[in-house]
Structures are given as C-alpha cells and as structure tokens.
PDBML (XML) file of the C-alpha atoms, coordinates in Angstrom:
<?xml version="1.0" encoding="UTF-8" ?>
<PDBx:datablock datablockName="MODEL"
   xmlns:PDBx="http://pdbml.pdb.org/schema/pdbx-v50.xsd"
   xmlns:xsi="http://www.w3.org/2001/XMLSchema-instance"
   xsi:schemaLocation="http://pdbml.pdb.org/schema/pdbx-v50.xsd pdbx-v50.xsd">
   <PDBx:atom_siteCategory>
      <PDBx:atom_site id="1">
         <PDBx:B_iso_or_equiv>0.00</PDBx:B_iso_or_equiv>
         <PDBx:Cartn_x>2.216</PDBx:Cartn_x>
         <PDBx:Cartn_y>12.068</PDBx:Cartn_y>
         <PDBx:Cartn_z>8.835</PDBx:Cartn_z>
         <PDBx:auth_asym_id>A</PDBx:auth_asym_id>
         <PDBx:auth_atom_id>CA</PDBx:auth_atom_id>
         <PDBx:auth_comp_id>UNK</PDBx:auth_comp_id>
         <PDBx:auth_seq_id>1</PDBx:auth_seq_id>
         <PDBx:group_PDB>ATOM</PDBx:group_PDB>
         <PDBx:label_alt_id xsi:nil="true" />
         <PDBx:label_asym_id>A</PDBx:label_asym_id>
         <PDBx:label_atom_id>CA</PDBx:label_atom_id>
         <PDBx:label_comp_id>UNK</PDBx:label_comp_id>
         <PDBx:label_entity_id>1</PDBx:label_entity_id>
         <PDBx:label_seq_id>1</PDBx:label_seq_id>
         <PDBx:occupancy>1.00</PDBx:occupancy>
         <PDBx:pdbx_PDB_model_num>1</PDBx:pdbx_PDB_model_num>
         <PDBx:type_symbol>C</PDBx:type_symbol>
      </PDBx:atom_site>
      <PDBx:atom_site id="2">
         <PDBx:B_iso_or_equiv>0.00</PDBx:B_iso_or_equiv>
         <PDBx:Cartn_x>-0.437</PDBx:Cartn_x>
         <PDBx:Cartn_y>10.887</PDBx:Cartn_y>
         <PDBx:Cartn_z>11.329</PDBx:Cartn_z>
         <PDBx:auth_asym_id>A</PDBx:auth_asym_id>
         <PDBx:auth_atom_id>CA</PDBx:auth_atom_id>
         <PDBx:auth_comp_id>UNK</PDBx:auth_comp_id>
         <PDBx:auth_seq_id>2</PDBx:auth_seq_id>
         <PDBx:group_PDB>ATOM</PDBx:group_PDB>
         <PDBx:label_alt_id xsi:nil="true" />
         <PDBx:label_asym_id>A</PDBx:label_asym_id>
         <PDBx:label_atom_id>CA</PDBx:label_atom_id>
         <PDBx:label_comp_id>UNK</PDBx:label_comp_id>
         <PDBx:label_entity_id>1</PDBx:label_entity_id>
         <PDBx:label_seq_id>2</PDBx:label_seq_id>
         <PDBx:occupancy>1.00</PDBx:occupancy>
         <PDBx:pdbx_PDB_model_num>1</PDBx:pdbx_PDB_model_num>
         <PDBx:type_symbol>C</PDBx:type_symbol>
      </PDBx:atom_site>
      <PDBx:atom_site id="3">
         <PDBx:B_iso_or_equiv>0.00</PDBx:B_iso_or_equiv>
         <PDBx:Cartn_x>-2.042</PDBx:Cartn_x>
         <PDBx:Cartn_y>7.763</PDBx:Cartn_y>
         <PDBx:Cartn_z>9.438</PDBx:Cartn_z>
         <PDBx:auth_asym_id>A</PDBx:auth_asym_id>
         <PDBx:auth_atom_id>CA</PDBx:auth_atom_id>
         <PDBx:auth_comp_id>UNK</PDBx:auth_comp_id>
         <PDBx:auth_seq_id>3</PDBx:auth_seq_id>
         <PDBx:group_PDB>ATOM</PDBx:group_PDB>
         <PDBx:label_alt_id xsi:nil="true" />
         <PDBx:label_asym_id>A</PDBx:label_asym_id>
         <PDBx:label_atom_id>CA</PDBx:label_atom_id>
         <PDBx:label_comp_id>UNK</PDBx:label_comp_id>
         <PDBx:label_entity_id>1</PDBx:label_entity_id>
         <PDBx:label_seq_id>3</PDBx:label_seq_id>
         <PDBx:occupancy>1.00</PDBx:occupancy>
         <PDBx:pdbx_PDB_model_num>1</PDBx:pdbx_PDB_model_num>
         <PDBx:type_symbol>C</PDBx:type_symbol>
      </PDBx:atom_site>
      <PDBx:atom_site id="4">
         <PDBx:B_iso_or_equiv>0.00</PDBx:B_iso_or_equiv>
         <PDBx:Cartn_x>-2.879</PDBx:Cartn_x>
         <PDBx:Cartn_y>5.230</PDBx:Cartn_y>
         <PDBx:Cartn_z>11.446</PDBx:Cartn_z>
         <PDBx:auth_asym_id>A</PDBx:auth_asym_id>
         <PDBx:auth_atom_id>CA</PDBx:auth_atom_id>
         <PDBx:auth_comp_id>UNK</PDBx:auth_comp_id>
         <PDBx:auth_seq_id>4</PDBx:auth_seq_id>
         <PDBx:group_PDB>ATOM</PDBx:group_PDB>
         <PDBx:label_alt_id xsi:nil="true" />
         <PDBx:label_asym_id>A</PDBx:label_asym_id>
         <PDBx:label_atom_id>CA</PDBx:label_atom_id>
         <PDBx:label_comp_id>UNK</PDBx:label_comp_id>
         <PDBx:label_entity_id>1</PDBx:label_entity_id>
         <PDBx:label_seq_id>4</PDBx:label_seq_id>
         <PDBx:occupancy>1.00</PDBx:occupancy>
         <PDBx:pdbx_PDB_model_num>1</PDBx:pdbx_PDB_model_num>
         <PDBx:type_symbol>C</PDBx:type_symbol>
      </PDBx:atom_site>
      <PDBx:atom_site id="5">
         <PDBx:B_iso_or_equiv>0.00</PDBx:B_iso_or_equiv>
         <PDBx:Cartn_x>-1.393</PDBx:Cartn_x>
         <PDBx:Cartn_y>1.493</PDBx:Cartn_y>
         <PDBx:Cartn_z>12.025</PDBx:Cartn_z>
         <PDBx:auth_asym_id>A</PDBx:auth_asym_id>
         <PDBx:auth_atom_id>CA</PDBx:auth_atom_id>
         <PDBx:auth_comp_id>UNK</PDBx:auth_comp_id>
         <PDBx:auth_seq_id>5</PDBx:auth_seq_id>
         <PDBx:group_PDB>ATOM</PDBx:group_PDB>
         <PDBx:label_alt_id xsi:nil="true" />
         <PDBx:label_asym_id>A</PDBx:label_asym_id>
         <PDBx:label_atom_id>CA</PDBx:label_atom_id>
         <PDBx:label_comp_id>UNK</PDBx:label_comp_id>
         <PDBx:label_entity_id>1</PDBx:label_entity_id>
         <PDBx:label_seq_id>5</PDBx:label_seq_id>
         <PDBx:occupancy>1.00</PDBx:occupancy>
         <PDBx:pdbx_PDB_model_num>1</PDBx:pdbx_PDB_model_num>
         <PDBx:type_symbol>C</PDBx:type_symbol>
      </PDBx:atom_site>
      <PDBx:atom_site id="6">
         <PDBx:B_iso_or_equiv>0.00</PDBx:B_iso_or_equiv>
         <PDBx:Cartn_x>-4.167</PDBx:Cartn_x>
         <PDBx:Cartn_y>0.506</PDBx:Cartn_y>
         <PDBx:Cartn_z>10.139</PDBx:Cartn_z>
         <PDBx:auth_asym_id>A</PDBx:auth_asym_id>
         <PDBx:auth_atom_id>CA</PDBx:auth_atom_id>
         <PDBx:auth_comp_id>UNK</PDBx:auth_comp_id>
         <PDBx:auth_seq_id>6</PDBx:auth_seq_id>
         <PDBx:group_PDB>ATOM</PDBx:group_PDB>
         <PDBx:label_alt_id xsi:nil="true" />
         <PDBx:label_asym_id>A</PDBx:label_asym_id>
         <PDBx:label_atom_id>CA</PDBx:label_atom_id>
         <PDBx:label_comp_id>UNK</PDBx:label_comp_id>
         <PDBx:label_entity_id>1</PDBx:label_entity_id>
         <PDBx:label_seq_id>6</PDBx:label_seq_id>
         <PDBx:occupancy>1.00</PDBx:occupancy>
         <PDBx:pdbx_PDB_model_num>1</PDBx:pdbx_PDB_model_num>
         <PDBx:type_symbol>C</PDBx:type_symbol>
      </PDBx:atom_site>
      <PDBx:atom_site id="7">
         <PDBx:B_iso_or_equiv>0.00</PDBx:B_iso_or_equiv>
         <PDBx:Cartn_x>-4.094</PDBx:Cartn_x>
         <PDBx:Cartn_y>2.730</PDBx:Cartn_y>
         <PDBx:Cartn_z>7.624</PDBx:Cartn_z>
         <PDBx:auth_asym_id>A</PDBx:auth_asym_id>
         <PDBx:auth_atom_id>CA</PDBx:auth_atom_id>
         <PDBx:auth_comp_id>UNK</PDBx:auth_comp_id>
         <PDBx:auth_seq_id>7</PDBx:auth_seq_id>
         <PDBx:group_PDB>ATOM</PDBx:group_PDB>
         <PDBx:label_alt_id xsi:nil="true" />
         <PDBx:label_asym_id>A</PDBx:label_asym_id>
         <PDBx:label_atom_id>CA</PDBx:label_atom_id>
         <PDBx:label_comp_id>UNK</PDBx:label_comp_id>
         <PDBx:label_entity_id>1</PDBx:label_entity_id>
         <PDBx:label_seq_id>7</PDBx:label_seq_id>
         <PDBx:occupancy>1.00</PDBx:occupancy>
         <PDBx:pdbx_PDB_model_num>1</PDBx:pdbx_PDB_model_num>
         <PDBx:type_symbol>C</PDBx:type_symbol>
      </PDBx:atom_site>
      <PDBx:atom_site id="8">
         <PDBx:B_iso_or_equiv>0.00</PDBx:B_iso_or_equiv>
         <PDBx:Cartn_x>-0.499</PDBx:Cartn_x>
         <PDBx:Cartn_y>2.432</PDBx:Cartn_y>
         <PDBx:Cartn_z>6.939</PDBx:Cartn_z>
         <PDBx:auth_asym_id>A</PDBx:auth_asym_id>
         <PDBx:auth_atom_id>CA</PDBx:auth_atom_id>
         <PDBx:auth_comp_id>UNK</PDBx:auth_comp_id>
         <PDBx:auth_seq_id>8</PDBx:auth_seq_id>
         <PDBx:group_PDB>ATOM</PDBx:group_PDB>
         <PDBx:label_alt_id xsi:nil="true" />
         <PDBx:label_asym_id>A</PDBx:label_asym_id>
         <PDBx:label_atom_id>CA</PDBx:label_atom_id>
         <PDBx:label_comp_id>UNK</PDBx:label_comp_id>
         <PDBx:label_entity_id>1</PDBx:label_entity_id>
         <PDBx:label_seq_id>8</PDBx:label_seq_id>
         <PDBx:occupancy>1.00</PDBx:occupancy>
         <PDBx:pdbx_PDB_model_num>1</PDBx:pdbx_PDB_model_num>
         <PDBx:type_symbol>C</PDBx:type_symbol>
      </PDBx:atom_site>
      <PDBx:atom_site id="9">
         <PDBx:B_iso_or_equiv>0.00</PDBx:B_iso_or_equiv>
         <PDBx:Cartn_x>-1.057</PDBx:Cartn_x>
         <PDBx:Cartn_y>-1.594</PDBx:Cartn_y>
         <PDBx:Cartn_z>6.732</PDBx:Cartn_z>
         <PDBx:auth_asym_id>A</PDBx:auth_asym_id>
         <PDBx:auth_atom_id>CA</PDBx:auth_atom_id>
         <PDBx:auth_comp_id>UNK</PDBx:auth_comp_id>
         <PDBx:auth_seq_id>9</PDBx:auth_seq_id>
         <PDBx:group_PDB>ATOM</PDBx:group_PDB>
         <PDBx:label_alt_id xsi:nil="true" />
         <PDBx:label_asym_id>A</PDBx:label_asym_id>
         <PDBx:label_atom_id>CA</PDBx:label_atom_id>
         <PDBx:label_comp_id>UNK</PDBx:label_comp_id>
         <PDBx:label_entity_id>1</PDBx:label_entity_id>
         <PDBx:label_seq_id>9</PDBx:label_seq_id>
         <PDBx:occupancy>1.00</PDBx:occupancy>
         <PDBx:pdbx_PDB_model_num>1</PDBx:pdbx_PDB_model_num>
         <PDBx:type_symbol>C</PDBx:type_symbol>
      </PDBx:atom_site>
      <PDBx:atom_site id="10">
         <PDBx:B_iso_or_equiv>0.00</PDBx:B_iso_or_equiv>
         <PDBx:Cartn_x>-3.926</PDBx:Cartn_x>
         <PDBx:Cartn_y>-0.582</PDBx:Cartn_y>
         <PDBx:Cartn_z>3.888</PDBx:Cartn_z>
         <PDBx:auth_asym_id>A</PDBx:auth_asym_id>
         <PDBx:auth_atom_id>CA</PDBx:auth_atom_id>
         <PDBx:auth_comp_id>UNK</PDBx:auth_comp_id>
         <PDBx:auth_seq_id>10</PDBx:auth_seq_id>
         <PDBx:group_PDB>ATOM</PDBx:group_PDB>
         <PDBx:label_alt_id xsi:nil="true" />
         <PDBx:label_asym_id>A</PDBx:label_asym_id>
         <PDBx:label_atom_id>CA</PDBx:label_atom_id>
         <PDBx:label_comp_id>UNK</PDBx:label_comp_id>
         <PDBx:label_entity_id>1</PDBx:label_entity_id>
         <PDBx:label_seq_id>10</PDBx:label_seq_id>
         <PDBx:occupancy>1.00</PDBx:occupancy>
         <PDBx:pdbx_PDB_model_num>1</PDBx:pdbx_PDB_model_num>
         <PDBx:type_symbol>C</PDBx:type_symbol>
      </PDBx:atom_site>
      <PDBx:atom_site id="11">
         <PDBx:B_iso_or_equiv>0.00</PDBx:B_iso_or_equiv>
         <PDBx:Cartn_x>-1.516</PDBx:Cartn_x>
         <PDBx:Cartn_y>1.737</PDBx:Cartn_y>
         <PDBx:Cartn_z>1.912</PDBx:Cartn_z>
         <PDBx:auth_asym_id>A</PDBx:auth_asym_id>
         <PDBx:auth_atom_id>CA</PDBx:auth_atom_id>
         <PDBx:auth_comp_id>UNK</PDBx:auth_comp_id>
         <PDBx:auth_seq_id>11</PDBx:auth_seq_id>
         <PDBx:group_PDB>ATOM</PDBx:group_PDB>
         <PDBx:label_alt_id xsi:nil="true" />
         <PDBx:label_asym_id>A</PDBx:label_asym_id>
         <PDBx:label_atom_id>CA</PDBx:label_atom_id>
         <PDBx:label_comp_id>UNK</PDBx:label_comp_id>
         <PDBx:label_entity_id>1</PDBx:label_entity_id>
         <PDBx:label_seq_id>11</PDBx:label_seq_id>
         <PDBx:occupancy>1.00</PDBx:occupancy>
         <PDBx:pdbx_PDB_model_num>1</PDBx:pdbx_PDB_model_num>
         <PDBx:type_symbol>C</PDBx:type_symbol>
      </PDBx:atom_site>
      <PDBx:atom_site id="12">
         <PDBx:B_iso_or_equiv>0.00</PDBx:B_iso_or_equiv>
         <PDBx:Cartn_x>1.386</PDBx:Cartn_x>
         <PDBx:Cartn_y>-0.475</PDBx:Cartn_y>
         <PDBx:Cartn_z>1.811</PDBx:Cartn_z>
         <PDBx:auth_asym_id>A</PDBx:auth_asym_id>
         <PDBx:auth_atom_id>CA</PDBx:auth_atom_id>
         <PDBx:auth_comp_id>UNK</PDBx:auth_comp_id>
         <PDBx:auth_seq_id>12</PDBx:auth_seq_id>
         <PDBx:group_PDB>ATOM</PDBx:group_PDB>
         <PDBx:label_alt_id xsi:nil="true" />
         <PDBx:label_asym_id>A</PDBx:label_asym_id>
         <PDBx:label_atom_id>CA</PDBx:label_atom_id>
         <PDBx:label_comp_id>UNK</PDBx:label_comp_id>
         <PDBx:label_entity_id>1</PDBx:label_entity_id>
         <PDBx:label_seq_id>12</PDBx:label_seq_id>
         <PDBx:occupancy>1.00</PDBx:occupancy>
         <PDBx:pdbx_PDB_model_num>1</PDBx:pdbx_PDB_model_num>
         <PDBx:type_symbol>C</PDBx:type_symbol>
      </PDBx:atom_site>
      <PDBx:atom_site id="13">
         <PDBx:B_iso_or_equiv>0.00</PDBx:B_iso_or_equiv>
         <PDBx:Cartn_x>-0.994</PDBx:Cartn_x>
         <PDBx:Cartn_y>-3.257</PDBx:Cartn_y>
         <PDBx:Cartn_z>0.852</PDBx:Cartn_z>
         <PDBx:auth_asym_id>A</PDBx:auth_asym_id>
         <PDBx:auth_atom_id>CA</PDBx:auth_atom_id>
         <PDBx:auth_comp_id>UNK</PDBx:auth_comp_id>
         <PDBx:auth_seq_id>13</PDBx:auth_seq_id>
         <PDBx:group_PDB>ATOM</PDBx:group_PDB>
         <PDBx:label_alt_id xsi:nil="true" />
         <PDBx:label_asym_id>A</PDBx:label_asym_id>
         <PDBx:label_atom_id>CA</PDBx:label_atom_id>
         <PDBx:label_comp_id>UNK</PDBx:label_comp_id>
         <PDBx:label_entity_id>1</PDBx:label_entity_id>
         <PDBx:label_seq_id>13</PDBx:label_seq_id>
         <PDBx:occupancy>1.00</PDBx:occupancy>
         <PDBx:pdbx_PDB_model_num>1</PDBx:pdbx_PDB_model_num>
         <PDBx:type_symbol>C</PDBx:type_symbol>
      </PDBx:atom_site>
      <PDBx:atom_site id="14">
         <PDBx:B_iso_or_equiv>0.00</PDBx:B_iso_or_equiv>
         <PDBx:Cartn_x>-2.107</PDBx:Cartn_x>
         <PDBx:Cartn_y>-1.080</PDBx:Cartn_y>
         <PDBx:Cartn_z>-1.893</PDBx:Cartn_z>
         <PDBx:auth_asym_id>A</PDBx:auth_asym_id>
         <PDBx:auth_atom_id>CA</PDBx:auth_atom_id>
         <PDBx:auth_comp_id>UNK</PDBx:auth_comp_id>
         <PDBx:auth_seq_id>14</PDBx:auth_seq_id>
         <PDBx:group_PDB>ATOM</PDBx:group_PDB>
         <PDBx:label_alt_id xsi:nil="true" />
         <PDBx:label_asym_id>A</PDBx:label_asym_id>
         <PDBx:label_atom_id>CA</PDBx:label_atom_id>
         <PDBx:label_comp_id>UNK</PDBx:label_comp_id>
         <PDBx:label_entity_id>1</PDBx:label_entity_id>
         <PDBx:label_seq_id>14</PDBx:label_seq_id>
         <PDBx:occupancy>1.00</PDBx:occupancy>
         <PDBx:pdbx_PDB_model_num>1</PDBx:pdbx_PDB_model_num>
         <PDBx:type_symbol>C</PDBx:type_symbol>
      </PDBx:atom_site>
      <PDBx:atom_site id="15">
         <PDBx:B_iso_or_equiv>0.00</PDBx:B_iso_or_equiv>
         <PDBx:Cartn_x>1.764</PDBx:Cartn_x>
         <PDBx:Cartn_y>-0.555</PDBx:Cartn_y>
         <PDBx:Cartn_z>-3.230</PDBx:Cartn_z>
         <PDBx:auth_asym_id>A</PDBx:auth_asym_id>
         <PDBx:auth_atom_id>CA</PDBx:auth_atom_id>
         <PDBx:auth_comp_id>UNK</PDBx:auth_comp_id>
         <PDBx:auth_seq_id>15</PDBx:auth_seq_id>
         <PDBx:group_PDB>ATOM</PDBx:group_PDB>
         <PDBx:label_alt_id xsi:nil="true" />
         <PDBx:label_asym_id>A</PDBx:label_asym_id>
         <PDBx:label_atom_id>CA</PDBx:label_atom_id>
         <PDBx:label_comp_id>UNK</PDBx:label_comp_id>
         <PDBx:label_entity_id>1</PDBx:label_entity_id>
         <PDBx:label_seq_id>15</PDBx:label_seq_id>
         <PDBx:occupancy>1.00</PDBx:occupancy>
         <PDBx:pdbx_PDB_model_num>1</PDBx:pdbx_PDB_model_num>
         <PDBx:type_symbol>C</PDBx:type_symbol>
      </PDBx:atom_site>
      <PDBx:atom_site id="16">
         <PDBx:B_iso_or_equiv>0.00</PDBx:B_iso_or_equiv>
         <PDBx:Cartn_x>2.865</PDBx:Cartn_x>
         <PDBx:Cartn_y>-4.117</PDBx:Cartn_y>
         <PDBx:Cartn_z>-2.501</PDBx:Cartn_z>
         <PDBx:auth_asym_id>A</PDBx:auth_asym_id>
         <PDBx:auth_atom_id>CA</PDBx:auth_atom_id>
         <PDBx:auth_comp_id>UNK</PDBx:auth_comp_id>
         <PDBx:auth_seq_id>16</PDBx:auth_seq_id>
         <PDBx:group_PDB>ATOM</PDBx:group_PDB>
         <PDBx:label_alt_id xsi:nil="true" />
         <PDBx:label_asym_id>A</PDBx:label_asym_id>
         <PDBx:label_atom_id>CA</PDBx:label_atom_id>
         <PDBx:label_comp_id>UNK</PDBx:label_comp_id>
         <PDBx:label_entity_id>1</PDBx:label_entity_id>
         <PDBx:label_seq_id>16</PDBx:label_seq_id>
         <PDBx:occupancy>1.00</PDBx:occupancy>
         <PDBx:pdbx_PDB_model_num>1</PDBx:pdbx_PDB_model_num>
         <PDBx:type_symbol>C</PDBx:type_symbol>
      </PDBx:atom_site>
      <PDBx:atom_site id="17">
         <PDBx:B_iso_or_equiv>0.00</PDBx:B_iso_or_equiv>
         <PDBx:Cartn_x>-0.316</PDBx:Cartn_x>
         <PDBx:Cartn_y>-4.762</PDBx:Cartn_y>
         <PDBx:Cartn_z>-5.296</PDBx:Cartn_z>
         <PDBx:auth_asym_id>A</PDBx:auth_asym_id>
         <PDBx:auth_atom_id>CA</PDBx:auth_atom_id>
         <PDBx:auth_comp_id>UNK</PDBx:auth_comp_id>
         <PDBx:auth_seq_id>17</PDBx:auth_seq_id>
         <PDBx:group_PDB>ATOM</PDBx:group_PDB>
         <PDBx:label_alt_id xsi:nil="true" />
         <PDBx:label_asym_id>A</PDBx:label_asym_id>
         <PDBx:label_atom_id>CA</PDBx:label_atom_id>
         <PDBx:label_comp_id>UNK</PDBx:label_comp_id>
         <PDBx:label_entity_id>1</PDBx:label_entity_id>
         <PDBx:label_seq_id>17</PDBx:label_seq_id>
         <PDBx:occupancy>1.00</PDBx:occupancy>
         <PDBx:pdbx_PDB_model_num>1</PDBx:pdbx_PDB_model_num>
         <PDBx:type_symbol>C</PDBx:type_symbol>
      </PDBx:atom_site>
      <PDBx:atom_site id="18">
         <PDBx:B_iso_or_equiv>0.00</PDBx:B_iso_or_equiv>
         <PDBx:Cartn_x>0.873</PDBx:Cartn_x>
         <PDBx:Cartn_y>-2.407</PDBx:Cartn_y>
         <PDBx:Cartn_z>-7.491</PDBx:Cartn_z>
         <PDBx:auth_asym_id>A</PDBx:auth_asym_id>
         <PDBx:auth_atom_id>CA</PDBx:auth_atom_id>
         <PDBx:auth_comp_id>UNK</PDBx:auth_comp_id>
         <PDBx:auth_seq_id>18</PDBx:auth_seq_id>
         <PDBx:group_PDB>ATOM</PDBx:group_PDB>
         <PDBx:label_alt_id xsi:nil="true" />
         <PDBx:label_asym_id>A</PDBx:label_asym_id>
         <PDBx:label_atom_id>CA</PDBx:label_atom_id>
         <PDBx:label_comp_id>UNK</PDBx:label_comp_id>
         <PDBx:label_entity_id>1</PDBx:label_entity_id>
         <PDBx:label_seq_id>18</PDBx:label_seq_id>
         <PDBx:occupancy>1.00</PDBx:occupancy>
         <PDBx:pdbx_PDB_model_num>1</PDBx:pdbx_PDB_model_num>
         <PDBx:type_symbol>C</PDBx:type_symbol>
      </PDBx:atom_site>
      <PDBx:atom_site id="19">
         <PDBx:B_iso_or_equiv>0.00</PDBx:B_iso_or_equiv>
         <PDBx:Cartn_x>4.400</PDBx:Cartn_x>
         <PDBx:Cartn_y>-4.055</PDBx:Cartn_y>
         <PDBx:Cartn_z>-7.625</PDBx:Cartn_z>
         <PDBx:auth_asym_id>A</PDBx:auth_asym_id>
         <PDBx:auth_atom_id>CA</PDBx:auth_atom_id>
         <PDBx:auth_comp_id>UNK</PDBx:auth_comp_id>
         <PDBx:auth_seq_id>19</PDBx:auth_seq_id>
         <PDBx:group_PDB>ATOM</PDBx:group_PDB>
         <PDBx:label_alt_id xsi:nil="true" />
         <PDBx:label_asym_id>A</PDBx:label_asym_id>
         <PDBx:label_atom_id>CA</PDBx:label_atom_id>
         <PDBx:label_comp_id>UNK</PDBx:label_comp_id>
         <PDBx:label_entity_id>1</PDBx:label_entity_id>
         <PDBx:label_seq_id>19</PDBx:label_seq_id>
         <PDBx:occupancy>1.00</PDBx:occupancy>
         <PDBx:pdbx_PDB_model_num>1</PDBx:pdbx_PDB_model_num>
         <PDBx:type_symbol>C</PDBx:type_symbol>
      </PDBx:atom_site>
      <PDBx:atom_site id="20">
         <PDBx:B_iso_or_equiv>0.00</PDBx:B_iso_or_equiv>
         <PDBx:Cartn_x>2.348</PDBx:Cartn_x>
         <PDBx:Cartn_y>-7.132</PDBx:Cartn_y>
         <PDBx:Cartn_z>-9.274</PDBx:Cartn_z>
         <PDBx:auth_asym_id>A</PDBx:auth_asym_id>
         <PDBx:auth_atom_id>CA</PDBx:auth_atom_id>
         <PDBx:auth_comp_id>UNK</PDBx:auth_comp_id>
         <PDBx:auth_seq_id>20</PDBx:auth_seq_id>
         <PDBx:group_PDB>ATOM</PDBx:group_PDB>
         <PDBx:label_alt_id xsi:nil="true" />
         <PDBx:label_asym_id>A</PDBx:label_asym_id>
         <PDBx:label_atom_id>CA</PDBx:label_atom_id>
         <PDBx:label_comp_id>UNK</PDBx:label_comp_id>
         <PDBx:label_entity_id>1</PDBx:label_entity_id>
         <PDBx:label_seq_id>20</PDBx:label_seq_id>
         <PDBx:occupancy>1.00</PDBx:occupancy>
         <PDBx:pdbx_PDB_model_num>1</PDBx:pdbx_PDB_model_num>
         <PDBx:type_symbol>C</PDBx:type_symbol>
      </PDBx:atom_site>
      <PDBx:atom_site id="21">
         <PDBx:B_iso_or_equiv>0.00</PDBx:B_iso_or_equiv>
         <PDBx:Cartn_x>0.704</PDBx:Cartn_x>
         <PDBx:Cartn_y>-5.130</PDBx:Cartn_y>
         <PDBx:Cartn_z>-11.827</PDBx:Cartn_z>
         <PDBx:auth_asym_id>A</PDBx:auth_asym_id>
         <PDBx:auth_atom_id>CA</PDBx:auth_atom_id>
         <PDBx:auth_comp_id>UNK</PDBx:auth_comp_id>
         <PDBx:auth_seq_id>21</PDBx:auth_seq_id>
         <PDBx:group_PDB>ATOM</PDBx:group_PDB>
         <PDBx:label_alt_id xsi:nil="true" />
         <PDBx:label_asym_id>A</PDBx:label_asym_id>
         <PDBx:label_atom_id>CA</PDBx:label_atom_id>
         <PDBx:label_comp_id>UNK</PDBx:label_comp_id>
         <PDBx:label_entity_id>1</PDBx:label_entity_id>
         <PDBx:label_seq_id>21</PDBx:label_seq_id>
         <PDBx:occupancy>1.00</PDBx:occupancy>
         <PDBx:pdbx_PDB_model_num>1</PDBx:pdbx_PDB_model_num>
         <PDBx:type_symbol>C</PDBx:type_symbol>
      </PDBx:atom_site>
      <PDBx:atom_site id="22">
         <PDBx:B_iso_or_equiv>0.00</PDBx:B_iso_or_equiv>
         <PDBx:Cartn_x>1.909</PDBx:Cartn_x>
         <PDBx:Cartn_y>-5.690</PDBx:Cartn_y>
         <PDBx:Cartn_z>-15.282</PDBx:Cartn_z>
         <PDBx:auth_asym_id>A</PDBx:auth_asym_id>
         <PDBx:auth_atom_id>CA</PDBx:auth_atom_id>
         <PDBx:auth_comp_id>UNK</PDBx:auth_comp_id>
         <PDBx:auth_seq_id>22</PDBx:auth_seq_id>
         <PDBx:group_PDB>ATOM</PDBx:group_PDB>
         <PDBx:label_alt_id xsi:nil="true" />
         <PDBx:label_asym_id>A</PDBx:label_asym_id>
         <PDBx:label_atom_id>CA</PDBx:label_atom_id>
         <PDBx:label_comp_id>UNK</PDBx:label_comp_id>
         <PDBx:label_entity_id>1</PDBx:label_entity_id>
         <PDBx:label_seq_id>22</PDBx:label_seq_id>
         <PDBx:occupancy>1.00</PDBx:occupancy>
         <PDBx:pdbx_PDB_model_num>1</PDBx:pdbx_PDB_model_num>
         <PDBx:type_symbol>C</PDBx:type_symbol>
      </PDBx:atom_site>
      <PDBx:atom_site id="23">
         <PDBx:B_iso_or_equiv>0.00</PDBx:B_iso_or_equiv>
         <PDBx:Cartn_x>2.284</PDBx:Cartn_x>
         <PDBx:Cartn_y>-2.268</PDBx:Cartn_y>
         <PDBx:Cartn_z>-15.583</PDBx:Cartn_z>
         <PDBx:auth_asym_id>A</PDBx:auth_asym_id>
         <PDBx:auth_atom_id>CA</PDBx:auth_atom_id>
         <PDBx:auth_comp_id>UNK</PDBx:auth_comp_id>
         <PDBx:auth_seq_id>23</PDBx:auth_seq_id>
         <PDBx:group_PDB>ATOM</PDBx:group_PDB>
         <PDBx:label_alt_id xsi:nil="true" />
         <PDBx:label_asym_id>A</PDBx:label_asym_id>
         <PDBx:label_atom_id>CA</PDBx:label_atom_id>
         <PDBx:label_comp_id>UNK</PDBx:label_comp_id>
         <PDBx:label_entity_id>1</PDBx:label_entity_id>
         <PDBx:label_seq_id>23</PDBx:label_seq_id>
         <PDBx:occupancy>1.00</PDBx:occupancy>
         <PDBx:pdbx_PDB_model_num>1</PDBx:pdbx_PDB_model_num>
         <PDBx:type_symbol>C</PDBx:type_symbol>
      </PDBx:atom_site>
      <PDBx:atom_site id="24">
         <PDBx:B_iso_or_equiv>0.00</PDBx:B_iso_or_equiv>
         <PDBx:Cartn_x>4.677</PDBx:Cartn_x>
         <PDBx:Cartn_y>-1.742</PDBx:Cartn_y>
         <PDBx:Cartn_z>-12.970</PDBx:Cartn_z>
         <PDBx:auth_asym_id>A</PDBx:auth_asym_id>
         <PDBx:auth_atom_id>CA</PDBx:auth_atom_id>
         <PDBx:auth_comp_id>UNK</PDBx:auth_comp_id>
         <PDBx:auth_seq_id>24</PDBx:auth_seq_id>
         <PDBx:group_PDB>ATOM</PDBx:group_PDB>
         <PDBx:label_alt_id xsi:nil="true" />
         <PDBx:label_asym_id>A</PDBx:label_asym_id>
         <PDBx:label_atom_id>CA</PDBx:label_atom_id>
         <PDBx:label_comp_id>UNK</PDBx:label_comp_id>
         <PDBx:label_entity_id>1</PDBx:label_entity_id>
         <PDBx:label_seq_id>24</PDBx:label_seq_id>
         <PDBx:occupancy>1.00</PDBx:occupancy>
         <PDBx:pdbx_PDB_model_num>1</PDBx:pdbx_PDB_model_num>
         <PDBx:type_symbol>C</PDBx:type_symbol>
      </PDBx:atom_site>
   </PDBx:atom_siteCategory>
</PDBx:datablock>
C-alpha cells in the first residue's frame, strides 16, 4: 500500500522482466 506511481511503474517493470527469464 502507498508506493508511488513511480514506484509501482519500477516494480511491475521488474516482474514483466522476470516473465522473460528462462527461469520463469
């Protein structure tokens, strides 16, 4: 809760990568 716009843009970003990881 609270994050801002910003740093909810960064995390998705960071999870959006993830989904292109070989691991994933």
């Amino acid at each position: 809760p609270g994050i801002t716009p910003d740093q909810r843009k960064a995390l998705t970003s960071m999870v959006l990568a993830a989904t292109k990881a070989p691991a994933w």
